[in-house]
C-alpha atoms as a PDB file:
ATOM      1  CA  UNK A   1     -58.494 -33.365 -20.155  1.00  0.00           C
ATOM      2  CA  UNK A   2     -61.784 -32.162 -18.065  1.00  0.00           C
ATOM      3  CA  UNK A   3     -61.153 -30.704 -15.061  1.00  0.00           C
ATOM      4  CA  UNK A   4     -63.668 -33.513 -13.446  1.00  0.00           C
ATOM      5  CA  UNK A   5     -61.213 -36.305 -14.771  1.00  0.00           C
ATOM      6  CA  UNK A   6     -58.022 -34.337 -14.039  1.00  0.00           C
ATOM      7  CA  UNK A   7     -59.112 -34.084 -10.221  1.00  0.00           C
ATOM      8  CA  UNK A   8     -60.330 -37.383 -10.328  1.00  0.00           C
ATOM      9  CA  UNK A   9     -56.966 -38.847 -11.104  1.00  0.00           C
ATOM     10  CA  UNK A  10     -55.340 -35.996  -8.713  1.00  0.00           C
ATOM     11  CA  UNK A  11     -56.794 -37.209  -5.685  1.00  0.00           C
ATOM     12  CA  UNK A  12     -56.300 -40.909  -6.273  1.00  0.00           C
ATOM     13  CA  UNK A  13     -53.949 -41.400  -3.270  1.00  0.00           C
ATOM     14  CA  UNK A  14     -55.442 -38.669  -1.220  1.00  0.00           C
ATOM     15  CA  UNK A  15     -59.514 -39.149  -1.552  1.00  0.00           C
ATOM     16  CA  UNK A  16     -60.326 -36.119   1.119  1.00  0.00           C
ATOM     17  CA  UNK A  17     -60.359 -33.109  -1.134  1.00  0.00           C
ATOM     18  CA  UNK A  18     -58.887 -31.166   1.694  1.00  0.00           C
ATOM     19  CA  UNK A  19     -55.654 -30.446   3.264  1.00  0.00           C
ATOM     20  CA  UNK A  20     -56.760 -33.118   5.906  1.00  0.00           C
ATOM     21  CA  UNK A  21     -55.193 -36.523   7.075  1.00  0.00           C
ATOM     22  CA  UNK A  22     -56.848 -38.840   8.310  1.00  0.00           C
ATOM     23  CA  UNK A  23     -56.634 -39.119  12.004  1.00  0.00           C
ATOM     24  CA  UNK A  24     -57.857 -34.894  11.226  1.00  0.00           C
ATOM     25  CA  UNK A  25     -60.930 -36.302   9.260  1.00  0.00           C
ATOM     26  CA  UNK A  26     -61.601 -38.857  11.983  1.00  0.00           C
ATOM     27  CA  UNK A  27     -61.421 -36.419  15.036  1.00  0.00           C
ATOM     28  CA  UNK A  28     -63.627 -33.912  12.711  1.00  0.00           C
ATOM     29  CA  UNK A  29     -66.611 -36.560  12.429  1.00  0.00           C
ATOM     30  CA  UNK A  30     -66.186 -37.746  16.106  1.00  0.00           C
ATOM     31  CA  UNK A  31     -66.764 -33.874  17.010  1.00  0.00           C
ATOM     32  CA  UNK A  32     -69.858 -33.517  14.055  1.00  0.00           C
ATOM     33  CA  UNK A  33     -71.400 -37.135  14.871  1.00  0.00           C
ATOM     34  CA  UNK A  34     -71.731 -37.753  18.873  1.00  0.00           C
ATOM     35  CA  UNK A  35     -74.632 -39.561  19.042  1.00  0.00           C
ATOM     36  CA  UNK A  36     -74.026 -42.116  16.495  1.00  0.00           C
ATOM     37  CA  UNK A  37     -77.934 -42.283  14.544  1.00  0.00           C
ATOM     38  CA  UNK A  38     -77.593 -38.780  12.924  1.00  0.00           C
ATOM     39  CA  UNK A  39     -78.967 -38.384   9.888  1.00  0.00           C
ATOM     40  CA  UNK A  40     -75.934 -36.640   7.600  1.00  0.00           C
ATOM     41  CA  UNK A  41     -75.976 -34.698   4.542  1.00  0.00           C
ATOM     42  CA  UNK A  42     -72.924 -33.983   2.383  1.00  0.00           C
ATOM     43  CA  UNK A  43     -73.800 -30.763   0.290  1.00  0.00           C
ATOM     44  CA  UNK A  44     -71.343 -31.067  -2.960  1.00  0.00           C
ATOM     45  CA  UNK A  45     -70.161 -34.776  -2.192  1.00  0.00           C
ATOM     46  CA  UNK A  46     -67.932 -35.646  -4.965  1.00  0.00           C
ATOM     47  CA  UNK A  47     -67.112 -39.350  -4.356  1.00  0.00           C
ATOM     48  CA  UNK A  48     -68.659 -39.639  -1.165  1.00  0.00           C
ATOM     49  CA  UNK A  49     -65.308 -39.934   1.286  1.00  0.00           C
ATOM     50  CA  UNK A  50     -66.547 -38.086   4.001  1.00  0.00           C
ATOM     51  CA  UNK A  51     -70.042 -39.831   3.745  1.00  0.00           C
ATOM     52  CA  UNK A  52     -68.789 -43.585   3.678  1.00  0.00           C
ATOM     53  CA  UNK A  53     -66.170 -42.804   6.860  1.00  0.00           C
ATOM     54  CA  UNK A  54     -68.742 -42.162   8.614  1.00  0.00           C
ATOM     55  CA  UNK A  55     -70.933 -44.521   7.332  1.00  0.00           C
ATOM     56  CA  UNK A  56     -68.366 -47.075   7.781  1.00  0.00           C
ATOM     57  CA  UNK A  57     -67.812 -46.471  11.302  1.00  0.00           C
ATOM     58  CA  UNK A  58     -71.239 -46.055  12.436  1.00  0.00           C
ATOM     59  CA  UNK A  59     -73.650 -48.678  11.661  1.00  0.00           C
ATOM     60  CA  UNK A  60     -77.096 -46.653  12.820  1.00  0.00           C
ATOM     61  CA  UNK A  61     -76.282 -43.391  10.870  1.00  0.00           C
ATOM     62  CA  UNK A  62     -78.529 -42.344   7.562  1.00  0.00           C
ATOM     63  CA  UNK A  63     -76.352 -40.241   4.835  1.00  0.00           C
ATOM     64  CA  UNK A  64     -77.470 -38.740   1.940  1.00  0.00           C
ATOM     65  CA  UNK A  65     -74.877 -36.883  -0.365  1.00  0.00           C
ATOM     66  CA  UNK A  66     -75.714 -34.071  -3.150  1.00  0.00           C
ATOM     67  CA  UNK A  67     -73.276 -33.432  -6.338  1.00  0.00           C
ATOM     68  CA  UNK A  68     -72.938 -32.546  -9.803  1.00  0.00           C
ATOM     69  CA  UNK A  69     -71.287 -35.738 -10.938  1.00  0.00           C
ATOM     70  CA  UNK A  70     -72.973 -38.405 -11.724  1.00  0.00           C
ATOM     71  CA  UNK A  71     -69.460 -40.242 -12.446  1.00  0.00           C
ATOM     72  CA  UNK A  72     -68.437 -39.494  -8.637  1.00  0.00           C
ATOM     73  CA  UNK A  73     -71.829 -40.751  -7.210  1.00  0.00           C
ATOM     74  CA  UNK A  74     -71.575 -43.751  -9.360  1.00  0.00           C
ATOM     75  CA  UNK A  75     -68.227 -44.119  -7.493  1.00  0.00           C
ATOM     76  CA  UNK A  76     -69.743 -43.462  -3.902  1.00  0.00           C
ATOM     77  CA  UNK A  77     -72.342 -45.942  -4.543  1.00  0.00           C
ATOM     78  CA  UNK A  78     -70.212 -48.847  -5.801  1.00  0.00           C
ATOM     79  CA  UNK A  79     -67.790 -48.423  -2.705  1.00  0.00           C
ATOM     80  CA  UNK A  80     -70.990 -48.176  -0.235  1.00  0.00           C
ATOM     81  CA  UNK A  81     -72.346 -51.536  -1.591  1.00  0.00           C
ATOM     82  CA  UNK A  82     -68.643 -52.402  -1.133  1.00  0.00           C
ATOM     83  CA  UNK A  83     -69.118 -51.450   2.872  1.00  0.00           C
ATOM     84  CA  UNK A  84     -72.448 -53.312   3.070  1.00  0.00           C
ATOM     85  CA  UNK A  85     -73.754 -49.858   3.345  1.00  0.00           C
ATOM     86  CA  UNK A  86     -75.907 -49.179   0.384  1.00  0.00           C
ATOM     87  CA  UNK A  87     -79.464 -49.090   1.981  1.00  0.00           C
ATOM     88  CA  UNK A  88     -78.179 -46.034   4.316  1.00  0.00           C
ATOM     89  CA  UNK A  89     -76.799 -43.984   1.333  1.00  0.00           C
ATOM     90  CA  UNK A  90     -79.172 -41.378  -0.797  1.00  0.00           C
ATOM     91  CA  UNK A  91     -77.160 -39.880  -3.749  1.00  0.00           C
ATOM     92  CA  UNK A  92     -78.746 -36.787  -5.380  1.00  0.00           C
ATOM     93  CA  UNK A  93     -77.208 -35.432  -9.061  1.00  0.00           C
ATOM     94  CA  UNK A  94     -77.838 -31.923  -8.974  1.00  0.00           C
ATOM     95  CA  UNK A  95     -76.177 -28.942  -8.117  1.00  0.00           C
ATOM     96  CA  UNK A  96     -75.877 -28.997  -4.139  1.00  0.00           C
ATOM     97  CA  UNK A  97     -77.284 -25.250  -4.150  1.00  0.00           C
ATOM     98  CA  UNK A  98     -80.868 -26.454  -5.832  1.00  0.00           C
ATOM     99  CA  UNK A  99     -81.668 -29.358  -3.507  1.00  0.00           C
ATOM    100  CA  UNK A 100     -84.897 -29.615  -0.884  1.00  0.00           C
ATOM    101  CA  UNK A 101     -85.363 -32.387   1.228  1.00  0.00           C
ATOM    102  CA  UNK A 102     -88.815 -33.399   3.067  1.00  0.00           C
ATOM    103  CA  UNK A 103     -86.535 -33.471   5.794  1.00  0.00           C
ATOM    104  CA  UNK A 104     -83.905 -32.034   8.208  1.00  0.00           C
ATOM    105  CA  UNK A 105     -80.209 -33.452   9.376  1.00  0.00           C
ATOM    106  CA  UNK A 106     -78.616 -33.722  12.437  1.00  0.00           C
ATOM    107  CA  UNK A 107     -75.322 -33.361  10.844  1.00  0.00           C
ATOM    108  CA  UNK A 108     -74.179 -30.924   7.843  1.00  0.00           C
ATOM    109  CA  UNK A 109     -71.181 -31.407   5.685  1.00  0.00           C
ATOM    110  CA  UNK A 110     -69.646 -29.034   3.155  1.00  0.00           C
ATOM    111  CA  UNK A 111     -66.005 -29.413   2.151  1.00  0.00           C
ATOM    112  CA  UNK A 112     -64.560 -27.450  -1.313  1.00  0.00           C
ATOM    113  CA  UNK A 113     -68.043 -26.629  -2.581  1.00  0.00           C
ATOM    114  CA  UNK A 114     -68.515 -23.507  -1.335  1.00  0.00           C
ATOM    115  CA  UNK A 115     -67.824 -21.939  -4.497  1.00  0.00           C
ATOM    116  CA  UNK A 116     -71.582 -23.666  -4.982  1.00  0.00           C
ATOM    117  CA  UNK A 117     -72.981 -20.724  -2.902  1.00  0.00           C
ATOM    118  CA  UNK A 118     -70.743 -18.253  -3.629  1.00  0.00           C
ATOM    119  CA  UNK A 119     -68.546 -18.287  -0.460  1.00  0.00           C
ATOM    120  CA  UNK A 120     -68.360 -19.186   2.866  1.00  0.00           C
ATOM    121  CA  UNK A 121     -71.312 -17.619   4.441  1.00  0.00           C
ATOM    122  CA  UNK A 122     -73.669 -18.455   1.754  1.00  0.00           C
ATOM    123  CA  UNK A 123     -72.931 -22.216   2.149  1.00  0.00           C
ATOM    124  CA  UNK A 124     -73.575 -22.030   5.543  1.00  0.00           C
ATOM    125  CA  UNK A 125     -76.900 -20.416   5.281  1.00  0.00           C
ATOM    126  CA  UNK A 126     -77.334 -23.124   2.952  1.00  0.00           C
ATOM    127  CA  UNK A 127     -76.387 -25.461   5.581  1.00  0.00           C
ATOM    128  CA  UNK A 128     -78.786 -23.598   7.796  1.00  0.00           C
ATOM    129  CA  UNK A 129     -81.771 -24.717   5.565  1.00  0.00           C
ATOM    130  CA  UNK A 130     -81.377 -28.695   5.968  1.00  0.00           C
ATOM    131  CA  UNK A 131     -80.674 -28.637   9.817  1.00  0.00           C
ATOM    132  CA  UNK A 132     -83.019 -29.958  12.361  1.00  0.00           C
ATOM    133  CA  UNK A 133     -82.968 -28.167  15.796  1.00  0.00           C
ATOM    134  CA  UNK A 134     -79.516 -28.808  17.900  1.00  0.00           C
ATOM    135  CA  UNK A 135     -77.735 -29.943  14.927  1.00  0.00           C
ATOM    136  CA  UNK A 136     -74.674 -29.193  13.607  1.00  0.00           C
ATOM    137  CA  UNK A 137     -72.734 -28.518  10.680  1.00  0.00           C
ATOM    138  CA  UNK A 138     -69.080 -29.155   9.320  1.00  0.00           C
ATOM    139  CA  UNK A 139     -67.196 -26.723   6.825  1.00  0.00           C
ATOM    140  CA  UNK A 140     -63.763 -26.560   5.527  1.00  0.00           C
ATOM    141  CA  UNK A 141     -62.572 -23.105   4.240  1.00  0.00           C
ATOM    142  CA  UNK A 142     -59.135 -21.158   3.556  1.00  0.00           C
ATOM    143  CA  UNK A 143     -57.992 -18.315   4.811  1.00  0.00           C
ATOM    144  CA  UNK A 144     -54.896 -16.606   4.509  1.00  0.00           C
ATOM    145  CA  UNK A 145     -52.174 -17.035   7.173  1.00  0.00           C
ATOM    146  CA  UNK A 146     -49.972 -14.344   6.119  1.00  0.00           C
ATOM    147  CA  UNK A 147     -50.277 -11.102   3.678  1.00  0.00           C
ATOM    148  CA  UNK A 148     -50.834 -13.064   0.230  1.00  0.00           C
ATOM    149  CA  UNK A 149     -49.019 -11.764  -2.847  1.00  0.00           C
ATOM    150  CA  UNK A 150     -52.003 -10.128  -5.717  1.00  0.00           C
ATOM    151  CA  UNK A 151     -51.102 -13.281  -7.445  1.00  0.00           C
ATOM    152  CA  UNK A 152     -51.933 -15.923  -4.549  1.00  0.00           C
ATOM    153  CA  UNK A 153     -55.434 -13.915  -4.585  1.00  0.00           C
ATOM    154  CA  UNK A 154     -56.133 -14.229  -8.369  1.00  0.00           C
ATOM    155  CA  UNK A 155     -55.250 -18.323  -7.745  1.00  0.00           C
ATOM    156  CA  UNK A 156     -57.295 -19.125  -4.572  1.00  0.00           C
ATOM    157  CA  UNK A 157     -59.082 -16.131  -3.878  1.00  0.00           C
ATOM    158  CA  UNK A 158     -60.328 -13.282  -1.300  1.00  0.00           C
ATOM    159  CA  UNK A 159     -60.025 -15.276   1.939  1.00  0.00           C
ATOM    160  CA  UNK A 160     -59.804 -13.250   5.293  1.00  0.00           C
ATOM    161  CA  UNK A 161     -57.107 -14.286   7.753  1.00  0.00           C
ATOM    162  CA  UNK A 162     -58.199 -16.823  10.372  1.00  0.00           C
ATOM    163  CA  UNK A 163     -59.542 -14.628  13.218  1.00  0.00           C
ATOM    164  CA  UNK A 164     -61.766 -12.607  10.984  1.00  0.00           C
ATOM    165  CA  UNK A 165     -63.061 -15.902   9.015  1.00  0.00           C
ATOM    166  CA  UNK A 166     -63.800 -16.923  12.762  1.00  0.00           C
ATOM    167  CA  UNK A 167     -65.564 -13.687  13.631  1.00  0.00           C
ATOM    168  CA  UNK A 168     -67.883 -13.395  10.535  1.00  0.00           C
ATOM    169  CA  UNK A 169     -68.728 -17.011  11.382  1.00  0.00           C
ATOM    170  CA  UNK A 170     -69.707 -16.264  14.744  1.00  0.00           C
ATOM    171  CA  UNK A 171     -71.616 -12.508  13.917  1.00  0.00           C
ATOM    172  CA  UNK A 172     -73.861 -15.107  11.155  1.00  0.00           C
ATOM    173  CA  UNK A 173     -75.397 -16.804  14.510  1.00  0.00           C
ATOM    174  CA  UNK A 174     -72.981 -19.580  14.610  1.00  0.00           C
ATOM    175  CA  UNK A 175     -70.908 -21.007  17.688  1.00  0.00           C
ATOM    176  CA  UNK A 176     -67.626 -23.552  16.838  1.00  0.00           C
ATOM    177  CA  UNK A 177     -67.838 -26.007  19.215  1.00  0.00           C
ATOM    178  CA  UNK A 178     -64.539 -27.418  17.493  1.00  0.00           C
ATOM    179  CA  UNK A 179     -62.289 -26.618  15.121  1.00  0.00           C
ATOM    180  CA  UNK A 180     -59.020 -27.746  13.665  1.00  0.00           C
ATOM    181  CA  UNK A 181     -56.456 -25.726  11.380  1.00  0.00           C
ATOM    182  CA  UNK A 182     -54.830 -27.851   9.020  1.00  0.00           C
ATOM    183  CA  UNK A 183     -50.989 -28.158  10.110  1.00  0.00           C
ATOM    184  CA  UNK A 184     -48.181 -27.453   7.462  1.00  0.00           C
ATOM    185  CA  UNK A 185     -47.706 -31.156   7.215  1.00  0.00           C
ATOM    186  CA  UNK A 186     -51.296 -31.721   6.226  1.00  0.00           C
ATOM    187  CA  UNK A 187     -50.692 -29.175   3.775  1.00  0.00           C
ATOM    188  CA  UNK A 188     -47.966 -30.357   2.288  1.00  0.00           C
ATOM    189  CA  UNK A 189     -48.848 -33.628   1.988  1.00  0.00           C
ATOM    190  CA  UNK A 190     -52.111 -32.798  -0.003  1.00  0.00           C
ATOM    191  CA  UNK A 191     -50.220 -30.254  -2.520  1.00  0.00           C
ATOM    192  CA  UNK A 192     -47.551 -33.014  -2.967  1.00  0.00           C
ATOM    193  CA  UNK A 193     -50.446 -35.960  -3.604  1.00  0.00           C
ATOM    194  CA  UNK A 194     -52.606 -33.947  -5.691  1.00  0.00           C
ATOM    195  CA  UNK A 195     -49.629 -32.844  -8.511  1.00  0.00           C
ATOM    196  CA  UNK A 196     -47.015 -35.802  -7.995  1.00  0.00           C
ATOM    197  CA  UNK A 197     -50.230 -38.625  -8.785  1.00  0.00           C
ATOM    198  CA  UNK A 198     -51.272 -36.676 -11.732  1.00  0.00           C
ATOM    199  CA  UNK A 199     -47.334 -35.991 -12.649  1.00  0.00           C
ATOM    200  CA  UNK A 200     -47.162 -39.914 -12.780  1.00  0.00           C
ATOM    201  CA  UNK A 201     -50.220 -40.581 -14.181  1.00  0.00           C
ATOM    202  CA  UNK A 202     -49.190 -39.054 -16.937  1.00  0.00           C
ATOM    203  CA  UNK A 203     -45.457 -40.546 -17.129  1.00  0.00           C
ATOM    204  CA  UNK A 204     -47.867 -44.018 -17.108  1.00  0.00           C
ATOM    205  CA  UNK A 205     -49.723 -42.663 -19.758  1.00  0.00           C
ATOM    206  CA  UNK A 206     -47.143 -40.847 -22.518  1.00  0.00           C
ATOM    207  CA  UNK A 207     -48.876 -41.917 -25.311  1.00  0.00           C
ATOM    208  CA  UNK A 208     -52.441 -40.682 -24.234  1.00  0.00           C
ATOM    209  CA  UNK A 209     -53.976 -38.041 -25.726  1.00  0.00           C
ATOM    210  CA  UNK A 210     -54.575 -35.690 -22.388  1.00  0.00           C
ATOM    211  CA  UNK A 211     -50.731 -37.195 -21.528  1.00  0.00           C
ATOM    212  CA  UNK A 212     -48.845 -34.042 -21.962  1.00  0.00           C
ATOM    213  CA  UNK A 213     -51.406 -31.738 -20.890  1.00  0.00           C
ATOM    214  CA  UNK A 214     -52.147 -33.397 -17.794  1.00  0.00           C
ATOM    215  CA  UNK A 215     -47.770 -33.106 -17.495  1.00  0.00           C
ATOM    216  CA  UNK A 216     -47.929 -29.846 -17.667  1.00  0.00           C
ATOM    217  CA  UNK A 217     -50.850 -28.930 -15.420  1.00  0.00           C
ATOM    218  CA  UNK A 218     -49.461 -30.995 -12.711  1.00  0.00           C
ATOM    219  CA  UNK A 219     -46.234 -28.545 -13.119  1.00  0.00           C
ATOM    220  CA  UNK A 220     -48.028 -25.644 -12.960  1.00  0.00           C
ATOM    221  CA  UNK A 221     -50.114 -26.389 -10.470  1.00  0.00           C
ATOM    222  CA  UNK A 222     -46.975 -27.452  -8.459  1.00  0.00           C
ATOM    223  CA  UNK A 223     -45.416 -23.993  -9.059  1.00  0.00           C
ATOM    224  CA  UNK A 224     -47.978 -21.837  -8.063  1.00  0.00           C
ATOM    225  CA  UNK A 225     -48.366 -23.631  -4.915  1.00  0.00           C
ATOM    226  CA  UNK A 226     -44.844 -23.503  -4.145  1.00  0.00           C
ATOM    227  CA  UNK A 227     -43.966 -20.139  -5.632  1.00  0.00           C
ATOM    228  CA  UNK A 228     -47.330 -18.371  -5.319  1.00  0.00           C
ATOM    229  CA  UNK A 229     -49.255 -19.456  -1.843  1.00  0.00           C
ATOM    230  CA  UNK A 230     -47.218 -22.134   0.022  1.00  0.00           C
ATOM    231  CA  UNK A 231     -46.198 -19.569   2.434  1.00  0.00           C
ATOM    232  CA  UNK A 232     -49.350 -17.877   3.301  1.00  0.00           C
ATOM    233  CA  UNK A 233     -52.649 -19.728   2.944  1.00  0.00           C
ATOM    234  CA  UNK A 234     -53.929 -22.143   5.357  1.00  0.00           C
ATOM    235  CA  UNK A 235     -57.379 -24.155   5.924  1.00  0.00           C
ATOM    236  CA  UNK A 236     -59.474 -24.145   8.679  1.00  0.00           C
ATOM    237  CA  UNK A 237     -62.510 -27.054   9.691  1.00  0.00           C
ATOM    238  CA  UNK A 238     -65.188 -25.945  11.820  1.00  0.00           C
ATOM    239  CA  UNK A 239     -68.085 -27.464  13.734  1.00  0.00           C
ATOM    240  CA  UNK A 240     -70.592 -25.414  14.238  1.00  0.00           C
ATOM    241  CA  UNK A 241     -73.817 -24.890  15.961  1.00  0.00           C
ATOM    242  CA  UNK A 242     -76.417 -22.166  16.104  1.00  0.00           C
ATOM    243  CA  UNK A 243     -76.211 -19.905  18.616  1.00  0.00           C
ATOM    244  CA  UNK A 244     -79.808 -19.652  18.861  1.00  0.00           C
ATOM    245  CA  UNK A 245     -82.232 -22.016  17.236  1.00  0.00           C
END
């Protein structure tokens, strides 16, 4: 099994490829939309969630959403013709790093691609590219809550803890005009989606070929969550704006 197809089933149940529940997602856009006619671009879009809640909720904004998979953006189409929403929804297949636009948004969104750019700060400079003066831009990124084991670094990586991630932020020429940290519930609830729909996904499907190995990702994913980082990484959601444009 791909890892495209193995996340795709994954996040069946929990379409926000973040630590985030709803009423968070919600209250995120609300803070990254306040006029209600941005225009919004999604840098590494996957399916388009973020793009279509907004989308769906705000008939006079423009979105336009950049990704890798064409599979996903076939997905984010069919469900924005599904919203009536097609003819305010530009899909790009290509890696979100490479694109150029004619022109700039008021709103930029980049959840779980930052590995795109090669890290936090790189994505937003990225971000800092497509945005039209006053604008603002919306990022998701860990950082670690506690002193992670060597192991919990191999798995997710060399995050700062939160008041440092904050502080780099800010000495790159950004302002947070809001924020949210994702609580343990949200947490939770994402590890347990994730791993339990791809557990029974594959319980569904014992006689596919990708069955077994889909079983045993799940329980290994499951593990080092709960064994390896459970305790001592967190996620963070900024909205940003330039400190000086």
């Amino acid at each position: 099994m791909n890892r495209e197809e193995s996340s795709r089933i994954a996040h069946t149940h929990h379409p926000i490829k973040s630590p985030l529940d709803d009423e968070s997602v919600r209250q995120l856009l609300d803070h990254g939309i306040t006029r209600g006619d941005e225009r919004v671009l999604d840098l590494g879009c996957g399916g388009g969630e973020w793009l279509l809640r907004a989308l769906s909720a705000r008939p006079d904004v423009r979105a336009e959403g950049v990704d890798i998979s064409e599979a996903a953006l076939a997905q984010a189409r069919t469900r924005a013709a599904g919203l009536g929403a097609e003819d305010r929804l530009v899909l790009h297949n290509r890696p979100a790093a490479d694109f150029v636009s004619p022109h700039k948004f008021d709103l930029v969104l980049s959840f779980g691609a930052a590995h795109a750019f090669g890290g936090l700060l790189p994505t937003l400079a990225a971000a800092r590219e497509h945005l039209a003066p006053g604008g603002r831009v919306l990022v998701g990124d860990g950082f670690w809550d506690r002193e992670p084991s060597p192991e919990a670094v191999e798995m997710l990586g060399d995050f700062a803890d939160l008041a440092t991630t904050v502080d780099r932020v800010t000495a790159d020429g950004w302002t947070p005009v809001h924020g949210h940290v994702s609580s343990r519930q949200e947490l939770d609830d994402y590890e347990w989606a994730c791993w339990g729909t791809l557990a029974d996904w594959a319980l569904d499907h014992p006689a596919d070929p990708d069955g077994a190995e889909a079983l045993a990702l799940s329980a290994t994913r499951r593990s080092e969550w709960l064994r390896g980082y459970r305790d001592t990484w967190g996620f963070v959601s900024l909205v940003l704006r330039r400190t000086s444009d």
